[in-house]
C-alpha atoms as a PDB file:
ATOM      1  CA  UNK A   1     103.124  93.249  80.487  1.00  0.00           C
ATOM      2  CA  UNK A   2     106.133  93.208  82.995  1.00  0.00           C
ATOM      3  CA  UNK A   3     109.364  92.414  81.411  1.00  0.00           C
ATOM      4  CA  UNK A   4     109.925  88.830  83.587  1.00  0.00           C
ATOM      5  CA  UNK A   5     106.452  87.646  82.110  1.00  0.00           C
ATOM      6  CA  UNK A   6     107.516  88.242  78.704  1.00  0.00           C
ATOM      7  CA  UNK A   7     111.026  86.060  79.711  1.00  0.00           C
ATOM      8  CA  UNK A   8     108.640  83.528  80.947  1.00  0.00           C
ATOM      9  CA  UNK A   9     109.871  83.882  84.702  1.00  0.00           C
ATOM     10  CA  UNK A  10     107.578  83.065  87.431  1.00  0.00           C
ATOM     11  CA  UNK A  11     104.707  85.531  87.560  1.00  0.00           C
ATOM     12  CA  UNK A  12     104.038  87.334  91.412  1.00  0.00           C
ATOM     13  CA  UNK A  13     102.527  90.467  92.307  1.00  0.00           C
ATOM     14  CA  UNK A  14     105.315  92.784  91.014  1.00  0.00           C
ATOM     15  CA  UNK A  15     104.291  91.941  88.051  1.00  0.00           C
ATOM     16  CA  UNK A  16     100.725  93.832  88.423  1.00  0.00           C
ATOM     17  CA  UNK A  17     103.049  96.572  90.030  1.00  0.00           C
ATOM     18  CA  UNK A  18     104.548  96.892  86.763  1.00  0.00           C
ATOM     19  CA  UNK A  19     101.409  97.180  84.908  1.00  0.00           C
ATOM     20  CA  UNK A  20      99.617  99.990  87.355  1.00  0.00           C
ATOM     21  CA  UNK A  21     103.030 101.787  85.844  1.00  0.00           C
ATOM     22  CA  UNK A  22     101.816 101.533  82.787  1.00  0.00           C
ATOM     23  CA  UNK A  23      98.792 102.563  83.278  1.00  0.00           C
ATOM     24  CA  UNK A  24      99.281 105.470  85.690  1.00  0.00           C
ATOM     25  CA  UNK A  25     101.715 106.528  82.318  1.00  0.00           C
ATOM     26  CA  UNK A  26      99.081 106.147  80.146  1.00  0.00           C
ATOM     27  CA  UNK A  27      96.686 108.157  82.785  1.00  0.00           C
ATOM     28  CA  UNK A  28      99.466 110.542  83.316  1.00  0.00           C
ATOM     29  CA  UNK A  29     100.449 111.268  79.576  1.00  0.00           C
ATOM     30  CA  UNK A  30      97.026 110.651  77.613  1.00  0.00           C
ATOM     31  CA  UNK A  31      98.969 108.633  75.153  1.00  0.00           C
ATOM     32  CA  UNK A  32      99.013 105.142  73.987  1.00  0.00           C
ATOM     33  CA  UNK A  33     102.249 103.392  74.837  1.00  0.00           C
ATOM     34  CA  UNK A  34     104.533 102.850  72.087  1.00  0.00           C
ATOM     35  CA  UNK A  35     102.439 104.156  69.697  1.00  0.00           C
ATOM     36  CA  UNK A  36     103.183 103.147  66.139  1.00  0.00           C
ATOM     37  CA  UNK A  37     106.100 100.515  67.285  1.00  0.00           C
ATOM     38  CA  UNK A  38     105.243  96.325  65.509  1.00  0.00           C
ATOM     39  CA  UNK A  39     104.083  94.690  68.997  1.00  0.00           C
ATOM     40  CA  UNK A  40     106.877  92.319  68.299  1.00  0.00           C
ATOM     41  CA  UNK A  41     109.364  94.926  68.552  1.00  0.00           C
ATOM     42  CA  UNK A  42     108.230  97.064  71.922  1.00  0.00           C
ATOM     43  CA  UNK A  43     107.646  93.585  73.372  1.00  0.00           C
ATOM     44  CA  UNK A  44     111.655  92.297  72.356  1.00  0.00           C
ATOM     45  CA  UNK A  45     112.660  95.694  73.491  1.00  0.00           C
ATOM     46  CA  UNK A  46     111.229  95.622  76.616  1.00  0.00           C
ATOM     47  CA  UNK A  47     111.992  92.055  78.220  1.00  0.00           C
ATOM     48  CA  UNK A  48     115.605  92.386  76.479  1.00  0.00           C
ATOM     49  CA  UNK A  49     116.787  95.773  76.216  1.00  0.00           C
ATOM     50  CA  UNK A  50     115.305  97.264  79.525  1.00  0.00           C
ATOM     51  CA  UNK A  51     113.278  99.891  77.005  1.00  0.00           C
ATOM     52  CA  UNK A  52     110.762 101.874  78.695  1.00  0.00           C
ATOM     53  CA  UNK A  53     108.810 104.872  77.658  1.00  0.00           C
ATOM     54  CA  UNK A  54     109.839 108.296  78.863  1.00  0.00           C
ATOM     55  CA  UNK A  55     108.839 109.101  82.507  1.00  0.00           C
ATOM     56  CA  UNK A  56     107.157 112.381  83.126  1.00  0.00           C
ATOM     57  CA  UNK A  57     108.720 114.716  85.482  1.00  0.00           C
ATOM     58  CA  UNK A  58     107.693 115.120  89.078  1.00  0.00           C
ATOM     59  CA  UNK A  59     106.078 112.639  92.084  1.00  0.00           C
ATOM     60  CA  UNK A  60     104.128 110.997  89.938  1.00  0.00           C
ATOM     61  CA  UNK A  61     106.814 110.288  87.209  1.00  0.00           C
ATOM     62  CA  UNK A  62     108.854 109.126  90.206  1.00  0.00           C
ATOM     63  CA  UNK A  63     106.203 106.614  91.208  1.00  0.00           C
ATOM     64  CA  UNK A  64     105.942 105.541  87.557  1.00  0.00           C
ATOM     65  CA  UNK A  65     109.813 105.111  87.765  1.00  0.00           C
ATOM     66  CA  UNK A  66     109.596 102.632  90.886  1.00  0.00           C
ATOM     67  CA  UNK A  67     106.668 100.220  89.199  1.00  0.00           C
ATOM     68  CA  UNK A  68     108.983  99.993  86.158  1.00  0.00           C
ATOM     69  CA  UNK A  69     112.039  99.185  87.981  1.00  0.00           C
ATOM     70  CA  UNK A  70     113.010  95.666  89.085  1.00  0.00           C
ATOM     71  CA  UNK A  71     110.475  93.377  90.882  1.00  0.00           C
ATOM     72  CA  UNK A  72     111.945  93.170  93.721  1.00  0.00           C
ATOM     73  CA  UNK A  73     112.742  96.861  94.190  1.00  0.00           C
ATOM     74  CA  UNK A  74     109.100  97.903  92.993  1.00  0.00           C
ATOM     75  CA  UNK A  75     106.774  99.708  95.811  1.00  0.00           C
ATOM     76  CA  UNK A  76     104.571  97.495  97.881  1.00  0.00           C
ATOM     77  CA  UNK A  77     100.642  98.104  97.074  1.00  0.00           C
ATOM     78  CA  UNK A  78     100.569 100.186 100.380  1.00  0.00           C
ATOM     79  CA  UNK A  79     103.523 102.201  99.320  1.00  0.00           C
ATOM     80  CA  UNK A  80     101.654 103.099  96.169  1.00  0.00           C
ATOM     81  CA  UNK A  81      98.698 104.086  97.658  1.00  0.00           C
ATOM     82  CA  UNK A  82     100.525 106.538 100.579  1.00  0.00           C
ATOM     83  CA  UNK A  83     102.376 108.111  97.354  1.00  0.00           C
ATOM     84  CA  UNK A  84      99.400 108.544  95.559  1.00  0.00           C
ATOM     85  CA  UNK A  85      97.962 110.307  98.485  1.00  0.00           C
ATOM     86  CA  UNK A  86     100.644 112.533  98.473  1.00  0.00           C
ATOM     87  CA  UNK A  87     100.272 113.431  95.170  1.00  0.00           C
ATOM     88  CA  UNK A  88      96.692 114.241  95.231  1.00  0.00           C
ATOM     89  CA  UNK A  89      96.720 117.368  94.355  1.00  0.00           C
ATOM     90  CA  UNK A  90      99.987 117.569  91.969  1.00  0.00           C
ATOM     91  CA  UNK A  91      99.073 117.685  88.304  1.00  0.00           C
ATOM     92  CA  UNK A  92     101.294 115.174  86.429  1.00  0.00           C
END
């Protein structure tokens, strides 16, 4: 869940841009986030104490980088999807 939802600020698309983050991490790393952290604590963490999990290295890791910044610096669907493509054949 993106960090402004958590604050209870207005919810908009960059917030599913966060999310894809997540999930590309999760795709990227085959790990559960925070695994073995109280759900009260990753979620405090996250909305308060800008905590994120450790970003792999290279294009993808970048990309994962940009969805987890904030929302209004986070890449545009379309930007996604061209860096994606670019990345097609990288391993992560």
């Amino acid at each position: 869940m993106a960090p402004e939802l958590i604050r209870n600020e207005p919810f908009t698309e960059k917030c599913d841009i966060f999310s894809l983050g997540v999930i590309m991490w999760e795709l990227c790393t085959l790990s559960r986030p925070w695994a073995g952290k109280p759900p009260v604590q990753v979620v405090y963490s996250v909305a308060n104490e800008g905590a994120r999990l450790e970003i792999p290295d290279g294009p993808l890791g970048s990309l994962i980088a940009d969805c987890w910044t904030e929302p209004e610096k986070r890449p545009s669907c379309q930007e996604i999807l061209t860096r994606l493509l670019d990345c097609e054949y990288t391993l992560c």
